[in-house]
N, C-alpha and C. Protein backbone atom coordinates (compact mmCIF):
# COMPACT_ATOMS: atom_id res chain seq x y z
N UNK A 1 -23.93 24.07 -0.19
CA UNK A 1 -22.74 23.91 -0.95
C UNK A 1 -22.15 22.53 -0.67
N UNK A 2 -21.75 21.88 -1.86
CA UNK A 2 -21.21 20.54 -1.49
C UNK A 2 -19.52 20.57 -1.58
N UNK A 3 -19.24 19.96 -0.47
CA UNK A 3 -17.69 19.76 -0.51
C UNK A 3 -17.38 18.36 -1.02
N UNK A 4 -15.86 18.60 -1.74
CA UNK A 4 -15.29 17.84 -2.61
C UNK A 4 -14.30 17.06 -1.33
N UNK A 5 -14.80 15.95 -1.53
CA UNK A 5 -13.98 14.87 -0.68
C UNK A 5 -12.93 14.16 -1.85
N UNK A 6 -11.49 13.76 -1.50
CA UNK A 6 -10.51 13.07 -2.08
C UNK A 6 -10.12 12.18 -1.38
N UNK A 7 -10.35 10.85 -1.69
CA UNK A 7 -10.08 10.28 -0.19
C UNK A 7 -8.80 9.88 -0.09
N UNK A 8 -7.65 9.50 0.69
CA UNK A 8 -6.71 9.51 1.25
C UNK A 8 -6.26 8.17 0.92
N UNK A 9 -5.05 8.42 -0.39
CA UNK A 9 -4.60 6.69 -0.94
C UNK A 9 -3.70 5.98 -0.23
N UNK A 10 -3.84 4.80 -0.01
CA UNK A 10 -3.10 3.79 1.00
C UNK A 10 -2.64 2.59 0.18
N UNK A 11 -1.29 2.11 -0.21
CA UNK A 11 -0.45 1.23 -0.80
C UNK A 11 -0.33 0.22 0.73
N UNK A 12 -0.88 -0.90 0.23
CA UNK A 12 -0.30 -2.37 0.96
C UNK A 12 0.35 -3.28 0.24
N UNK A 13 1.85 -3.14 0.50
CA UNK A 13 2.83 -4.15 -0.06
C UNK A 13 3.06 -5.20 1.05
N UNK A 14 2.81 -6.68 0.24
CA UNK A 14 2.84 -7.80 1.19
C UNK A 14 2.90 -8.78 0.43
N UNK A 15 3.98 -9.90 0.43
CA UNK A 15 3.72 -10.97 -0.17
C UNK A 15 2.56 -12.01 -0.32
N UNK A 16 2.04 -12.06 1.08
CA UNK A 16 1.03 -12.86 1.77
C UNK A 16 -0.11 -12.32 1.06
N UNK A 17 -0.81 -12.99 0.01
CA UNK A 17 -2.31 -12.27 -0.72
C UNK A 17 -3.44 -12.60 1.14
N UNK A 18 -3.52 -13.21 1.84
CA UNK A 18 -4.34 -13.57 2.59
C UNK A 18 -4.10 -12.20 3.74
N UNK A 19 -2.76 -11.58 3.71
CA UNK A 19 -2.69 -10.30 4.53
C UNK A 19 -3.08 -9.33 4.01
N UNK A 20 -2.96 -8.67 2.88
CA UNK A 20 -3.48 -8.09 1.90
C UNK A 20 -5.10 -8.26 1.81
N UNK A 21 -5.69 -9.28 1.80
CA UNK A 21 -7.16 -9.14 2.06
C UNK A 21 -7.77 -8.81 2.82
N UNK A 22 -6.92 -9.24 4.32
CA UNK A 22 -7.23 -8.76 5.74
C UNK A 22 -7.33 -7.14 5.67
N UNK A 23 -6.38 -6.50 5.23
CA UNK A 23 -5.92 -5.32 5.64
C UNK A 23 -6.74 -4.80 4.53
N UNK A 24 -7.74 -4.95 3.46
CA UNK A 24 -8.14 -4.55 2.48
C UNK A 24 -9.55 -4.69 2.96
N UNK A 25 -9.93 -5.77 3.30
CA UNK A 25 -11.37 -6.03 4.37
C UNK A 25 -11.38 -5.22 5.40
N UNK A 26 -10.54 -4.91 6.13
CA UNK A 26 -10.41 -4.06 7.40
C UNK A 26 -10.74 -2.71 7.15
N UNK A 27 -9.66 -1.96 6.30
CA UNK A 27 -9.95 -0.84 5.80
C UNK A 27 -11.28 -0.61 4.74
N UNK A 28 -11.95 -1.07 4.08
CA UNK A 28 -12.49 -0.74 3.49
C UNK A 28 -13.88 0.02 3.91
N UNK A 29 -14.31 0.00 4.84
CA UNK A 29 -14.85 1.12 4.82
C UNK A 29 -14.33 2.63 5.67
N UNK A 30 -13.24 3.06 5.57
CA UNK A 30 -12.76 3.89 6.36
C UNK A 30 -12.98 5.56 5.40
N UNK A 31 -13.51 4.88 4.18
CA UNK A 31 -12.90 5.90 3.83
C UNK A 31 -11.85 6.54 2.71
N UNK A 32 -11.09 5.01 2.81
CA UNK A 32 -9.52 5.46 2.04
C UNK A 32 -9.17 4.73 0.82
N UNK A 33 -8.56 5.13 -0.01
CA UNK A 33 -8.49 4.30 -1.69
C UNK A 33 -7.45 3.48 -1.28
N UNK A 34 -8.16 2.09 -1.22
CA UNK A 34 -6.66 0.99 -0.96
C UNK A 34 -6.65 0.52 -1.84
N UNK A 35 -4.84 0.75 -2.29
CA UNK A 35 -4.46 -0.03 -3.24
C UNK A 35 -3.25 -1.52 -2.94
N UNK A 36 -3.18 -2.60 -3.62
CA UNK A 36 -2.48 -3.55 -2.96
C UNK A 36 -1.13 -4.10 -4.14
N UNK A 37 -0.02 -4.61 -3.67
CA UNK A 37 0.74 -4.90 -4.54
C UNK A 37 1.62 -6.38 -3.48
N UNK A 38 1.76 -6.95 -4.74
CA UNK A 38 2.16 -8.49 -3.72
C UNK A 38 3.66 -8.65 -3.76
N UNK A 39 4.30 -7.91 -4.11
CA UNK A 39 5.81 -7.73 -4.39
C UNK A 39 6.11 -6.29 -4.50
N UNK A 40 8.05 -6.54 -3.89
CA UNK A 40 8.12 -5.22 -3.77
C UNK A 40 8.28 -4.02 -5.28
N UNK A 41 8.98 -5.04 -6.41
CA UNK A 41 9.06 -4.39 -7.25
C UNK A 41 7.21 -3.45 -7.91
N UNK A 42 6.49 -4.66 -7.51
CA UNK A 42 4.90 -4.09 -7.96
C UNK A 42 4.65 -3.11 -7.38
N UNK A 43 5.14 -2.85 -5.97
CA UNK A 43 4.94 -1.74 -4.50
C UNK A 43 5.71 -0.45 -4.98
N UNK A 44 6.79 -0.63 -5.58
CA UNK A 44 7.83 0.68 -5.90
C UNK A 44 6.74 1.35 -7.34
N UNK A 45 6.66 0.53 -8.25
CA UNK A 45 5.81 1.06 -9.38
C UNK A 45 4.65 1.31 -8.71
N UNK A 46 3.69 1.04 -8.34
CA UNK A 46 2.50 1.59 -7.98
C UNK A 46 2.45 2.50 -6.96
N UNK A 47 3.88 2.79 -6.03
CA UNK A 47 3.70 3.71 -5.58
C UNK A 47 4.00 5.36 -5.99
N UNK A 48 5.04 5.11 -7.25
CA UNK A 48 5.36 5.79 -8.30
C UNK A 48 3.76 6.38 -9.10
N UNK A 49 3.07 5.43 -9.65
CA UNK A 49 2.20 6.24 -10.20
C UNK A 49 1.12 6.30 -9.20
N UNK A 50 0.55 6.35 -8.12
CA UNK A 50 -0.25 6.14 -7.54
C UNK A 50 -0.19 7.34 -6.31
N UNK A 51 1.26 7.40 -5.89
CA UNK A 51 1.52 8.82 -4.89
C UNK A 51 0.75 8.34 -3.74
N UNK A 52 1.03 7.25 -2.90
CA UNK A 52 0.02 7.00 -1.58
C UNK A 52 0.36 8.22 -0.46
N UNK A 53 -0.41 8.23 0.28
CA UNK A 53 0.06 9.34 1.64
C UNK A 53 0.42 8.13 2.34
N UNK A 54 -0.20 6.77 2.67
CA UNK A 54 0.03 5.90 3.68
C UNK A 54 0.51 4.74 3.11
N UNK A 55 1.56 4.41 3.49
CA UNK A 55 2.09 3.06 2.93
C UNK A 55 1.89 1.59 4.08
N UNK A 56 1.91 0.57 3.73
CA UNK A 56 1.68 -0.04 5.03
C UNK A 56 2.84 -1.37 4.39
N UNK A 57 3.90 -1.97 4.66
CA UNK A 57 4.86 -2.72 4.10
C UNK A 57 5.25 -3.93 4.79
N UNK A 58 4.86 -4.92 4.41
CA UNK A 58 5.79 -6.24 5.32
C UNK A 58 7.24 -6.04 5.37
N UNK A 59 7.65 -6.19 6.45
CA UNK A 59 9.42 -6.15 6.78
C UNK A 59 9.26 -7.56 5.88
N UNK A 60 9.58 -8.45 5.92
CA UNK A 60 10.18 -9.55 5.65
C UNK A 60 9.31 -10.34 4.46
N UNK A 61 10.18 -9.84 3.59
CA UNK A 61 9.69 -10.60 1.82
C UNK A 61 10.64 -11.06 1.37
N UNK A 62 10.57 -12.07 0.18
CA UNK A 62 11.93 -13.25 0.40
C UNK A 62 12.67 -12.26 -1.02
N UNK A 63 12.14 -11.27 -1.77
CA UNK A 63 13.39 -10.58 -2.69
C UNK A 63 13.67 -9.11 -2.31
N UNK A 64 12.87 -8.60 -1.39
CA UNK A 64 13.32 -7.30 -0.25
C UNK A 64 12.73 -7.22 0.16
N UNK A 65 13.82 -6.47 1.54
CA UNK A 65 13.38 -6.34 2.78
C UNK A 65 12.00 -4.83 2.99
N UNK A 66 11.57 -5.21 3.41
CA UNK A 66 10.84 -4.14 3.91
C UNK A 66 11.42 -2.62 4.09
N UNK A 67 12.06 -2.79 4.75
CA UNK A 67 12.98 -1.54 5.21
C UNK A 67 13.76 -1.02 3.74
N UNK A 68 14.50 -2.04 3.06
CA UNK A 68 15.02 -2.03 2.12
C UNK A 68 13.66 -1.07 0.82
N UNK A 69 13.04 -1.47 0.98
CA UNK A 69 11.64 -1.02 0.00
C UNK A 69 11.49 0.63 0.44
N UNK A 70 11.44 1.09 1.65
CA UNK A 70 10.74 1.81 2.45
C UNK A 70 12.63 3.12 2.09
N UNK A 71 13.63 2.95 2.27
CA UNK A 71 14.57 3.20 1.42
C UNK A 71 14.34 3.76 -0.06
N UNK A 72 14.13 2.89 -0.42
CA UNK A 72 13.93 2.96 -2.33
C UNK A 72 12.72 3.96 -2.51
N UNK A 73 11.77 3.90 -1.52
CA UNK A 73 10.86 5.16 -1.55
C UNK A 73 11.29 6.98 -1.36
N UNK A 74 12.60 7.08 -0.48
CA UNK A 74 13.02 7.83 -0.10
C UNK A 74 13.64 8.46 -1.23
């Protein structure tokens, strides 16, 4: 019998595209559907349609804060 694997979606919001690659190179074989967004407004919509279990967020982006983002998720 074969089991149905779903793998486990992960949102990286980060201004920095060169952190975002890191953390996209890193993870990629773990396993997990990474998705990336380079701003926070891109991070709030894609986490809207996308439903991550794991979010991973830079504190410090020059049009919100991290924390501020991580809020707006709530």
């Amino acid at each position: 019998m074969s089991e149905s694997h779903t793998p486990v979606r992960l949102l990286a919001i980060d201004d920095d595209a060169a952190t975002l690659r890191l953390i996209q190179d890193a993870l990629t074989d773990t396993g997990l559907e990474i998705h990336t967004a380079s701003d926070p407004q891109e991070g709030l919509e894609a986490f809207k349609s996308i439903r991550p279990r794991i979010v991973l967020v830079d504190l410090m982006m020059p049009t919100m804060t991290g924390m501020d983002l991580l809020e707006a998720y709530a």
